[in-house]
N, C-alpha and C. Protein backbone atom coordinates (compact mmCIF):
# COMPACT_ATOMS: atom_id res chain seq x y z
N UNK A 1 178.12 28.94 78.10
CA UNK A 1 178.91 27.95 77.38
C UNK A 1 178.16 26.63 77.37
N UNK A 2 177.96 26.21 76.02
CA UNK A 2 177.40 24.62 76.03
C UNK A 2 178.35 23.35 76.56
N UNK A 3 177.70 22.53 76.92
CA UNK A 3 178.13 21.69 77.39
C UNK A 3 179.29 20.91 76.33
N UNK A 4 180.35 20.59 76.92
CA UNK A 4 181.35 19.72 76.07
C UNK A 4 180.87 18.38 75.70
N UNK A 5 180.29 18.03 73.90
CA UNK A 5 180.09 16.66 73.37
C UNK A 5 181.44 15.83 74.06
N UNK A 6 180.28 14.17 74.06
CA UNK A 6 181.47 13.17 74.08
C UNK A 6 182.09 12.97 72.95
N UNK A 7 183.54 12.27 73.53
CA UNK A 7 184.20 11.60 71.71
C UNK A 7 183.66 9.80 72.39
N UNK A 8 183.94 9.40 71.14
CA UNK A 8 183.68 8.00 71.28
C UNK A 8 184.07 7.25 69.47
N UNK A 9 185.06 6.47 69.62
CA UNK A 9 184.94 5.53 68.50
C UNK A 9 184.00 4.68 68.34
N UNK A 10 183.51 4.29 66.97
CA UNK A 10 182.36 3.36 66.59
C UNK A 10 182.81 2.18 67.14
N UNK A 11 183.75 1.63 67.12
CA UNK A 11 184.69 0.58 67.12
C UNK A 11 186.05 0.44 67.50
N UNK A 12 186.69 -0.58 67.64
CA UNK A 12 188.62 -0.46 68.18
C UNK A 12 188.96 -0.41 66.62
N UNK A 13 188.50 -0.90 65.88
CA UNK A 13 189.05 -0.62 64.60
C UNK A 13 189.44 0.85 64.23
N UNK A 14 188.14 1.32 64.53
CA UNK A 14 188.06 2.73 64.19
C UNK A 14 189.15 3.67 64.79
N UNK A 15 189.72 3.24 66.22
CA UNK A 15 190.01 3.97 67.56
C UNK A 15 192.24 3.11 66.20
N UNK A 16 191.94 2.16 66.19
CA UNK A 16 193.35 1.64 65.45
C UNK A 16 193.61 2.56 64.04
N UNK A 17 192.96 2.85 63.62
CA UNK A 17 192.98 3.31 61.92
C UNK A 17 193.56 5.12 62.52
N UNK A 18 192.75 5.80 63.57
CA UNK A 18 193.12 6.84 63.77
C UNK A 18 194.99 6.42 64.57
N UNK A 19 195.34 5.17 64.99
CA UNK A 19 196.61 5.91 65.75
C UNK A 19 197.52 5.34 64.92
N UNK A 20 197.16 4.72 63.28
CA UNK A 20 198.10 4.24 62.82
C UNK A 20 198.23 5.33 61.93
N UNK A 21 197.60 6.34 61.86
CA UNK A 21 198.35 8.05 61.59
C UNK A 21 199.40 8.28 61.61
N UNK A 22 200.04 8.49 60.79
CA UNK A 22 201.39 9.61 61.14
C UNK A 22 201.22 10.41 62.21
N UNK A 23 201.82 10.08 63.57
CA UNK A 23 201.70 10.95 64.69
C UNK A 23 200.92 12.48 64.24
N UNK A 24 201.88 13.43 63.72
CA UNK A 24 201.41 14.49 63.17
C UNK A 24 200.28 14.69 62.75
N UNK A 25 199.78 13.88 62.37
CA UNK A 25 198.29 13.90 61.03
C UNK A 25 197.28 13.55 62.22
N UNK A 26 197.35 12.47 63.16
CA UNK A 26 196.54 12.06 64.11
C UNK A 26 196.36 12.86 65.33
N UNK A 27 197.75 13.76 65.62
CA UNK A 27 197.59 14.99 66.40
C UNK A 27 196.78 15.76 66.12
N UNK A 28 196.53 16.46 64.74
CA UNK A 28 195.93 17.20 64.13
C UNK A 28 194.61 17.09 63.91
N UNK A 29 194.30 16.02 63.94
CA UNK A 29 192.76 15.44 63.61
C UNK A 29 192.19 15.59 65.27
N UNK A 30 192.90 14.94 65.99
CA UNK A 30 192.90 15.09 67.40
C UNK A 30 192.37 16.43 67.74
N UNK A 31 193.04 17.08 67.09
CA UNK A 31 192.68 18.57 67.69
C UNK A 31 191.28 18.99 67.26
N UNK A 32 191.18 18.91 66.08
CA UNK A 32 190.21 18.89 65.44
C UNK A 32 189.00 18.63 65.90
N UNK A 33 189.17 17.24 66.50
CA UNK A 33 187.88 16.56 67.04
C UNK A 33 187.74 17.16 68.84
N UNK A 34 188.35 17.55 68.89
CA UNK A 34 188.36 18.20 70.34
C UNK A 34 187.74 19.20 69.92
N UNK A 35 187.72 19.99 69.19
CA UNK A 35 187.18 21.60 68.92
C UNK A 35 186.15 21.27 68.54
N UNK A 36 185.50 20.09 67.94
CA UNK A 36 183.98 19.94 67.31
C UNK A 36 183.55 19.26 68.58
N UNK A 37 184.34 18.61 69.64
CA UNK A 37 183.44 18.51 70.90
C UNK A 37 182.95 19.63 71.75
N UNK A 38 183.53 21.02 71.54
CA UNK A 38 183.33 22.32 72.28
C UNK A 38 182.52 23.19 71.50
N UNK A 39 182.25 22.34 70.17
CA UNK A 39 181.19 22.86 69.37
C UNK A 39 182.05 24.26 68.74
N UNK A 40 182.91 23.62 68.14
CA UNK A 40 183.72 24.81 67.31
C UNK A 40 183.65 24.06 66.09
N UNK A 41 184.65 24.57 64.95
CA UNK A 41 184.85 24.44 63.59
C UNK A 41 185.91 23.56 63.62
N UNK A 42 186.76 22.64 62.94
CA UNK A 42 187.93 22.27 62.80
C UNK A 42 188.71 22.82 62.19
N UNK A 43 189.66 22.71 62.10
CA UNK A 43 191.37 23.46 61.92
C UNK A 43 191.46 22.85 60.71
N UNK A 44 191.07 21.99 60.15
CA UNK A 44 191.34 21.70 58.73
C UNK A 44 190.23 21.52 57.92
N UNK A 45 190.69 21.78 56.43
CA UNK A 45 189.55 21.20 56.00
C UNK A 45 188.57 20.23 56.11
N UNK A 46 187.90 20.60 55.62
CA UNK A 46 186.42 19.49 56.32
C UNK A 46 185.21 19.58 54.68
N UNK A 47 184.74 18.48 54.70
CA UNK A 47 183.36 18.28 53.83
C UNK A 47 182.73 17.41 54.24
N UNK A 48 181.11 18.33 54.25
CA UNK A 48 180.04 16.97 54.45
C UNK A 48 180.31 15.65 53.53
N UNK A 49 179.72 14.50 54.03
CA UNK A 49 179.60 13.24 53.02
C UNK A 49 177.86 13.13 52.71
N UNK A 50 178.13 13.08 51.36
CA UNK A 50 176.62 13.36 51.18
C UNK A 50 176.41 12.09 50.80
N UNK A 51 175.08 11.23 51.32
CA UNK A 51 174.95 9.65 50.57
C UNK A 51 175.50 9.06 51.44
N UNK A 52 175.87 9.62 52.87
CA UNK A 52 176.34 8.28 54.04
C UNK A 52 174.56 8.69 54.80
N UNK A 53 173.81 8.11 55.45
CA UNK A 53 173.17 8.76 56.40
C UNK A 53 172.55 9.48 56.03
N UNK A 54 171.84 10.10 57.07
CA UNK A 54 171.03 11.04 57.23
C UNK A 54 171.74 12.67 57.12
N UNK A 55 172.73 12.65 56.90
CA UNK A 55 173.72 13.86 57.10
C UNK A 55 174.30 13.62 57.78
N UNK A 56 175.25 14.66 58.41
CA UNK A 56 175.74 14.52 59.75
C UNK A 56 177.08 14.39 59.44
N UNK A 57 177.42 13.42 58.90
CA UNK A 57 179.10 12.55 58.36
C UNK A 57 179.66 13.58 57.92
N UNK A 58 180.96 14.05 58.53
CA UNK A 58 182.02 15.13 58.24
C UNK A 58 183.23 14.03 58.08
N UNK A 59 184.15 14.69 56.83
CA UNK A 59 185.49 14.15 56.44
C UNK A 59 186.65 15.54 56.80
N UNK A 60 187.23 14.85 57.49
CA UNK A 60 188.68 15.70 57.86
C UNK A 60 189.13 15.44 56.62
N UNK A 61 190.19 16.86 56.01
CA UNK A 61 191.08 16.35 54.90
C UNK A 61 192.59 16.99 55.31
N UNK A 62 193.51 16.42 54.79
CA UNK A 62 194.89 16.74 55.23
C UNK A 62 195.59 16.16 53.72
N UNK A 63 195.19 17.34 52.97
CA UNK A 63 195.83 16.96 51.40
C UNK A 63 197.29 17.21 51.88
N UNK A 64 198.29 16.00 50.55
CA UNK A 64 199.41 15.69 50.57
C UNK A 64 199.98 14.89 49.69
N UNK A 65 200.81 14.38 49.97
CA UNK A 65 201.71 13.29 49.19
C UNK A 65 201.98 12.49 50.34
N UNK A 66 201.28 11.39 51.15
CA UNK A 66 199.91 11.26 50.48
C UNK A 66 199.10 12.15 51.28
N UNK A 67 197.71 11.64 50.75
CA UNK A 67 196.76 12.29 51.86
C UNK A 67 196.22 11.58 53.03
N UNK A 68 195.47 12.31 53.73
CA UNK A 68 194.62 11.56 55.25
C UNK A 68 193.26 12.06 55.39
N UNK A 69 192.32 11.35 56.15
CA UNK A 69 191.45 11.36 56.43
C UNK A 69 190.93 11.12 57.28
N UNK A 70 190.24 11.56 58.02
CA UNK A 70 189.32 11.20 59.93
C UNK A 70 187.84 11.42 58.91
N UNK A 71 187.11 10.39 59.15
CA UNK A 71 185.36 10.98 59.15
C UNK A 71 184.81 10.81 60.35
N UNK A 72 184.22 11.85 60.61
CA UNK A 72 183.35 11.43 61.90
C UNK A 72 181.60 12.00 61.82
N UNK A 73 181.11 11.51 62.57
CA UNK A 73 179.75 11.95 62.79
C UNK A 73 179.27 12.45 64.27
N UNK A 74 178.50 13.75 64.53
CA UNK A 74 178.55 14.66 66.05
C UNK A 74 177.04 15.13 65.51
N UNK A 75 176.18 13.93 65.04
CA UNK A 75 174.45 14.47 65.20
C UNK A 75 173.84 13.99 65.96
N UNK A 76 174.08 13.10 66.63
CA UNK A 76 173.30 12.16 67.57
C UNK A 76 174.18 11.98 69.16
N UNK A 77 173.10 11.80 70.03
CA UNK A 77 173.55 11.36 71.68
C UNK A 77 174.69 12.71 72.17
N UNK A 78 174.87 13.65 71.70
CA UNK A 78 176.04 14.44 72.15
C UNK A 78 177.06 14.27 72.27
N UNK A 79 177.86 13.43 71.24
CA UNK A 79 178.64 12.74 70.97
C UNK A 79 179.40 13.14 69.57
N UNK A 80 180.15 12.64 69.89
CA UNK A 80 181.32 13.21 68.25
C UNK A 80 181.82 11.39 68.44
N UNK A 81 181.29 10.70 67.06
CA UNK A 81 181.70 9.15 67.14
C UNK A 81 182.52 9.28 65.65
N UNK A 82 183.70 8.98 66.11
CA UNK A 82 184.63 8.70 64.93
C UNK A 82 184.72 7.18 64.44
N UNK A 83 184.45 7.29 62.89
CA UNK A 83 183.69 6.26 62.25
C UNK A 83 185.06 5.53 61.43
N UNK A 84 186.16 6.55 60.99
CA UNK A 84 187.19 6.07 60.42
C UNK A 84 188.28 7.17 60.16
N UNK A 85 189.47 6.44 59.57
CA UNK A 85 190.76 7.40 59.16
C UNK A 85 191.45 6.61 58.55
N UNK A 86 191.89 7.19 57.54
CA UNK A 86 193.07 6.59 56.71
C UNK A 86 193.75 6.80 55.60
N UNK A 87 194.29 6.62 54.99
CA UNK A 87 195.55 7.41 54.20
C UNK A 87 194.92 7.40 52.72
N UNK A 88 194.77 8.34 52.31
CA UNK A 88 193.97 8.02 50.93
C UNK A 88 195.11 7.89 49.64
N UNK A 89 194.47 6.97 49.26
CA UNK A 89 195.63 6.60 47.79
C UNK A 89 194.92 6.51 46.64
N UNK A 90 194.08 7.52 46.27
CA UNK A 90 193.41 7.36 44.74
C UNK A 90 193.00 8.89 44.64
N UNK A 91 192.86 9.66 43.44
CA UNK A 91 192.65 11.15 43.42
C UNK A 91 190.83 11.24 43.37
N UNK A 92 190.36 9.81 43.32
CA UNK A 92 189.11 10.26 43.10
C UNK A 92 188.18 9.46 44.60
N UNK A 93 187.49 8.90 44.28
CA UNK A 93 187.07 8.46 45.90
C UNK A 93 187.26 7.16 45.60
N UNK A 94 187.73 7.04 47.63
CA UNK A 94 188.04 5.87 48.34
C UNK A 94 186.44 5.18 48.51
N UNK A 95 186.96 3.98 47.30
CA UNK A 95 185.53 3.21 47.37
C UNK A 95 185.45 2.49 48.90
N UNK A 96 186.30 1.74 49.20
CA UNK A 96 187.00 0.72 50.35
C UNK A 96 186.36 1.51 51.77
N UNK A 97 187.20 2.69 51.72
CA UNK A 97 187.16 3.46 52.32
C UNK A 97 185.74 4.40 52.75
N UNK A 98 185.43 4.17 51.91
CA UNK A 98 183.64 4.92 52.06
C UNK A 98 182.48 4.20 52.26
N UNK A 99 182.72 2.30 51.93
CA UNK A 99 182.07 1.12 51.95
C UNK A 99 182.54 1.39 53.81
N UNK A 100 184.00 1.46 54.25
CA UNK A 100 184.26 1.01 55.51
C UNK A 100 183.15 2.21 56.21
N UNK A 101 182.77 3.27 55.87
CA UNK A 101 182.48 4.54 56.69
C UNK A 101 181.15 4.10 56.64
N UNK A 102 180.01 3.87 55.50
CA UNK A 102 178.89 3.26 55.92
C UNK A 102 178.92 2.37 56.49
N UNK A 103 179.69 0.99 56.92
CA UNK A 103 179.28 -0.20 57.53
C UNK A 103 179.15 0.57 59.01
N UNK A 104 180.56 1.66 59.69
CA UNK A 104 180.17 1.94 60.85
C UNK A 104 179.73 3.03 60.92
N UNK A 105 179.04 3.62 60.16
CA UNK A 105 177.79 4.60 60.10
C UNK A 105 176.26 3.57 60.93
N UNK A 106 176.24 2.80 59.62
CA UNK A 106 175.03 1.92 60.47
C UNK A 106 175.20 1.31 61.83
N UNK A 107 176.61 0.70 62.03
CA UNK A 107 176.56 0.51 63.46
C UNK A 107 176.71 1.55 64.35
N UNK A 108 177.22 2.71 64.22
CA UNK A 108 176.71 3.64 64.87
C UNK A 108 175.51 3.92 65.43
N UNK A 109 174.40 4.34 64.50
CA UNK A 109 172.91 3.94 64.67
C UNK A 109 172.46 3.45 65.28
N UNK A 110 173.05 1.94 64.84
CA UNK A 110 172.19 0.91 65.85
C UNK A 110 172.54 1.16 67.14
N UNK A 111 173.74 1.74 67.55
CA UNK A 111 173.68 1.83 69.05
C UNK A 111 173.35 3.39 69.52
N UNK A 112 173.12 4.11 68.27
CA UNK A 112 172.47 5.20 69.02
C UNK A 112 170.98 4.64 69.47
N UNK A 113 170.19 4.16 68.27
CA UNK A 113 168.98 3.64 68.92
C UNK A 113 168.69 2.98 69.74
N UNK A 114 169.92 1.87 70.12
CA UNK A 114 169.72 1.28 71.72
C UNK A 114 169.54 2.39 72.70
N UNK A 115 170.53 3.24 72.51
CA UNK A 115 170.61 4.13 73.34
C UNK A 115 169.08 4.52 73.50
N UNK A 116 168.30 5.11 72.94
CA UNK A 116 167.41 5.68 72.70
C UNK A 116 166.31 4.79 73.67
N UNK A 117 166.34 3.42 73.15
CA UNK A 117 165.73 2.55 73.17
C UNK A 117 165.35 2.84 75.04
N UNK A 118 166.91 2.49 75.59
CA UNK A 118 167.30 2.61 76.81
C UNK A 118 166.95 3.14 77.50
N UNK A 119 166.91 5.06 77.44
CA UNK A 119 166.55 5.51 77.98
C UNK A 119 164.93 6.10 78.02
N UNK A 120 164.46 5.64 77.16
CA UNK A 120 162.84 5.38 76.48
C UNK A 120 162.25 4.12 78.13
N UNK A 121 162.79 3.09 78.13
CA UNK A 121 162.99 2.55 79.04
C UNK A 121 163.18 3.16 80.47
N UNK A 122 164.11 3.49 80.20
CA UNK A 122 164.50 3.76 81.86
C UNK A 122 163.39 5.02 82.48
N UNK A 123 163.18 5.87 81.41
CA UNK A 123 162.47 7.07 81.52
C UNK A 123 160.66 6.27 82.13
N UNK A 124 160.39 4.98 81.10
CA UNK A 124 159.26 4.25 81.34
C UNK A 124 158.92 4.00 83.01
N UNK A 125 160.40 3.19 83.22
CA UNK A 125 160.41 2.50 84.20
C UNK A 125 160.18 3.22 85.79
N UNK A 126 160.93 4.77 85.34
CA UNK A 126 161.01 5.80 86.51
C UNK A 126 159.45 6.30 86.87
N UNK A 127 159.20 7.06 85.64
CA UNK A 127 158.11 7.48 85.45
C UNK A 127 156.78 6.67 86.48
N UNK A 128 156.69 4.56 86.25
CA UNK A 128 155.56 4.15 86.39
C UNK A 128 156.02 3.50 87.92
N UNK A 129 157.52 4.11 88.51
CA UNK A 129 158.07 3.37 89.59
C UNK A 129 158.19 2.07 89.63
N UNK A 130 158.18 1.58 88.55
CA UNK A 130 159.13 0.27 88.50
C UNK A 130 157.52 -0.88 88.38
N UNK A 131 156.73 -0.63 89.06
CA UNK A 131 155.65 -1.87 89.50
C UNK A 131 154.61 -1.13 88.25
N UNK A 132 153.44 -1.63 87.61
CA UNK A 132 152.40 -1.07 86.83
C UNK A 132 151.42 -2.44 87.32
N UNK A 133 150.00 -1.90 87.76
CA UNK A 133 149.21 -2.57 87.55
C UNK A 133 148.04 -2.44 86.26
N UNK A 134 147.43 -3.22 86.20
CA UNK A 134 146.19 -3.54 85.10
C UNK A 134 145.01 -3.86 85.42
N UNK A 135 144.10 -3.51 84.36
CA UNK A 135 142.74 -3.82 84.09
C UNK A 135 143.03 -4.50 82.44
N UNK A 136 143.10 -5.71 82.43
CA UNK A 136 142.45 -6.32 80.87
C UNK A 136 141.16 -7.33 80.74
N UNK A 137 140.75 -7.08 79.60
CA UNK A 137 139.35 -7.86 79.24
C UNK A 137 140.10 -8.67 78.22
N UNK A 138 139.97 -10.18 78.30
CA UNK A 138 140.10 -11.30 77.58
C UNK A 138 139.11 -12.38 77.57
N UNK A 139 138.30 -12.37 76.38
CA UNK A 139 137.12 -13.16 76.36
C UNK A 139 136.16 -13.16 77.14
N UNK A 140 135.88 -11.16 77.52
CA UNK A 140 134.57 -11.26 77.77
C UNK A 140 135.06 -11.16 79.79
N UNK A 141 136.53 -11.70 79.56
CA UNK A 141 136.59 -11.73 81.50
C UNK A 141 137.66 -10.94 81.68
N UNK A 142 137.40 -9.92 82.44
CA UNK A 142 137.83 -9.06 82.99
C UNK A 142 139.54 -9.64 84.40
N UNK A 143 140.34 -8.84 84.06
CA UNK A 143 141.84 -9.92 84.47
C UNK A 143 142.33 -8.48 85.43
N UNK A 144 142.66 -8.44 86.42
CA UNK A 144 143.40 -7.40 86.93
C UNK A 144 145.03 -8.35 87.52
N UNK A 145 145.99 -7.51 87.68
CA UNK A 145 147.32 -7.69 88.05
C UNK A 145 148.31 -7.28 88.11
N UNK A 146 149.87 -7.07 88.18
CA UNK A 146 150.83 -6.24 88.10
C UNK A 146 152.16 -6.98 87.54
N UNK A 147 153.12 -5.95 86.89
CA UNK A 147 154.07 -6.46 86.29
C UNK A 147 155.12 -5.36 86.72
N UNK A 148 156.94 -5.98 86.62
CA UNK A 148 157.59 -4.50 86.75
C UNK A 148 157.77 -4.18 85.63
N UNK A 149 158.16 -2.80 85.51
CA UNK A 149 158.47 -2.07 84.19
C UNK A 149 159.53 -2.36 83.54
N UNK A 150 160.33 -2.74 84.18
CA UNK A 150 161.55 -3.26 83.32
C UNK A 150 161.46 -4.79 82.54
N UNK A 151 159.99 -5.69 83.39
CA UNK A 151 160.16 -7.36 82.55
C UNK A 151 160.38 -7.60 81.19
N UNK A 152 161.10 -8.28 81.25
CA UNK A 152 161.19 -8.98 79.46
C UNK A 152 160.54 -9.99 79.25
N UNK A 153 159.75 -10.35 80.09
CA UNK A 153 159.45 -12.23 80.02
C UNK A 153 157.97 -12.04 79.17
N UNK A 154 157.62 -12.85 77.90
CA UNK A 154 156.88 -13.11 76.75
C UNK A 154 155.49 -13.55 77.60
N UNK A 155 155.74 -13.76 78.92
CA UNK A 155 154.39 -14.27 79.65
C UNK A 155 154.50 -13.31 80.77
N UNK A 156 153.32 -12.80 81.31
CA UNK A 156 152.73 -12.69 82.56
C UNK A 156 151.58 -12.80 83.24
N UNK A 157 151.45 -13.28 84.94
CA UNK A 157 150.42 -13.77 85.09
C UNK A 157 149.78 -12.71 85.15
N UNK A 158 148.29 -13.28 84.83
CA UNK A 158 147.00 -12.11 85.23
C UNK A 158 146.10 -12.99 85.89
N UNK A 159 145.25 -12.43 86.84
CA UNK A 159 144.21 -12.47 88.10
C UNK A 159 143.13 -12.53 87.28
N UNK A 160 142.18 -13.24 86.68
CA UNK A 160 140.78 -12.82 86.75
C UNK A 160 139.91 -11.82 88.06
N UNK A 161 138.82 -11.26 87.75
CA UNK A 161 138.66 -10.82 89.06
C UNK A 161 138.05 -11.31 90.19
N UNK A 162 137.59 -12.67 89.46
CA UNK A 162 136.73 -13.77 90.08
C UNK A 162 137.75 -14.52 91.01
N UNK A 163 139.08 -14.05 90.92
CA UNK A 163 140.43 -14.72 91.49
C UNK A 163 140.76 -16.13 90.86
N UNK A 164 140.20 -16.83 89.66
CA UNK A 164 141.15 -17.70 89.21
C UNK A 164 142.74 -16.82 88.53
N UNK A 165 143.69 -18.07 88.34
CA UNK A 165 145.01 -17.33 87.88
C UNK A 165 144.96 -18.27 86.42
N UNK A 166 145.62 -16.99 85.48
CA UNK A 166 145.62 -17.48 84.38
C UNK A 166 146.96 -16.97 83.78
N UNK A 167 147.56 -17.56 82.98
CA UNK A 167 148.90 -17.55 82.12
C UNK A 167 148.66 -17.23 80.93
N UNK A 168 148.69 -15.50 79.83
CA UNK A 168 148.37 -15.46 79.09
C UNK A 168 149.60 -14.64 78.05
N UNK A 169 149.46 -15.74 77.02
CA UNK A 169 150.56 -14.68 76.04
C UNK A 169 149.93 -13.02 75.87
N UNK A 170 151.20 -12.06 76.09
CA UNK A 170 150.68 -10.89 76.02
C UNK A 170 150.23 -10.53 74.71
N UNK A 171 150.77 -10.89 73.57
CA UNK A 171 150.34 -10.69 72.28
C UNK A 171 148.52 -10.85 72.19
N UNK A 172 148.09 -11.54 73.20
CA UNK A 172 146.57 -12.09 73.03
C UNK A 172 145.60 -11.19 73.83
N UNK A 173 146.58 -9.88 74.64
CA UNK A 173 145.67 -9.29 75.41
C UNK A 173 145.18 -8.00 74.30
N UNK A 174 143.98 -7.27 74.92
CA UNK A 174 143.30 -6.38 74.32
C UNK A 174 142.60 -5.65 75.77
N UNK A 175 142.49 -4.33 75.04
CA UNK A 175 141.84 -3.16 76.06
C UNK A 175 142.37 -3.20 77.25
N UNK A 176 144.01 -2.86 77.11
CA UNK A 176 144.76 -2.81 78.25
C UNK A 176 145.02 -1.45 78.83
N UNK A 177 144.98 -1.03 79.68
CA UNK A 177 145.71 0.28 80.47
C UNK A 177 146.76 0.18 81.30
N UNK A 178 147.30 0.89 81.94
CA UNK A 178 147.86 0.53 83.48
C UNK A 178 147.80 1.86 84.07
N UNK A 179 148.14 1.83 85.60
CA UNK A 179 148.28 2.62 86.34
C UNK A 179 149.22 2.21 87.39
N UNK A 180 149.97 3.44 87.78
CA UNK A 180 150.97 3.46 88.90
C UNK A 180 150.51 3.14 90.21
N UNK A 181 151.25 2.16 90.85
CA UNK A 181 150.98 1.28 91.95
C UNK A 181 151.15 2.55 92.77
């Protein structure tokens, strides 16, 4: 058995639009999204959205008088992130409604790629045990020194090997390596 995806709303908006559902309709979607976290099918109709993304974007449908809608997206982080829901009132497409599903489509993204970003990072940081030292050549002079893996700071010092200390924007270094302390 695969592992159970997370749920997660893009947003409180998103997490509000699903509970201002008709109980019934939001139960149902509910269920729905529980079964696509166990990596099943949903109980109701469903269509890709083609033209949000990269793919991925599924629309719950619950035709009626009126109708409803959950979209969600379950391609990225192992996650099922519900992007929107809401009562559809036009027979042809919800412009409003499909403008709202790309805005948190892209913010979706962006925090999948933090994510990414993150553990790109953290994976860095484990990997080099936190400390990395160096060998750089800047103008001919050779700089040895160490930094942790996690710094953010736009400067760090480097050692010539002659032991003066020098303060150099990193953008200015060249023929850098490192190795684990």
């Amino acid at each position: 058995m695969s592992k159970k995806m997370n749920l997660e709303y893009v947003n409180n908006s998103a997490m509000k639009a699903m509970k201002a559902l008709p109980k019934e309709i939001a139960l149902q979607f509910a269920t729905d999204l529980q079964r696509v976290q166990e990596g099943k099918s949903p109980l109701s109709d469903f269509k890709h959205l083609k033209g949000i993304g990269q793919g991925g974007v599924i629309e719950l449908i619950e035709n009626g008088s009126p109708a409803y809608r959950a979209v969600y997206c379950a391609k990225y982080e192992d996650t099922v992130f519900v992007l929107h829901a809401f009562t559809k009132t036009t027979n042809g497409v919800d412009r409003t409604a499909m403008k709202t599903v790309e805005e948190r489509y892209k913010a979706m993204m962006a925090e999948v790629n933090a994510r990414k970003k993150q553990r790109r990072s953290e994976t860095t940081e484990a990997a080099l045990g936190g400390l990395c030292h160096f060998h750089i050549t800047y103008d001919s002079v050779m700089f040895k020194g160490w930094f942790e893996a996690n710094a953010e700071a736009s400067q760090v010092a480097y050692e010539p090997i002659s032991g003066e200390q020098m303060n150099l924007p990193s953008h200015q270094l060249t023929n850098s390596w490192l190795w684990n302390a």
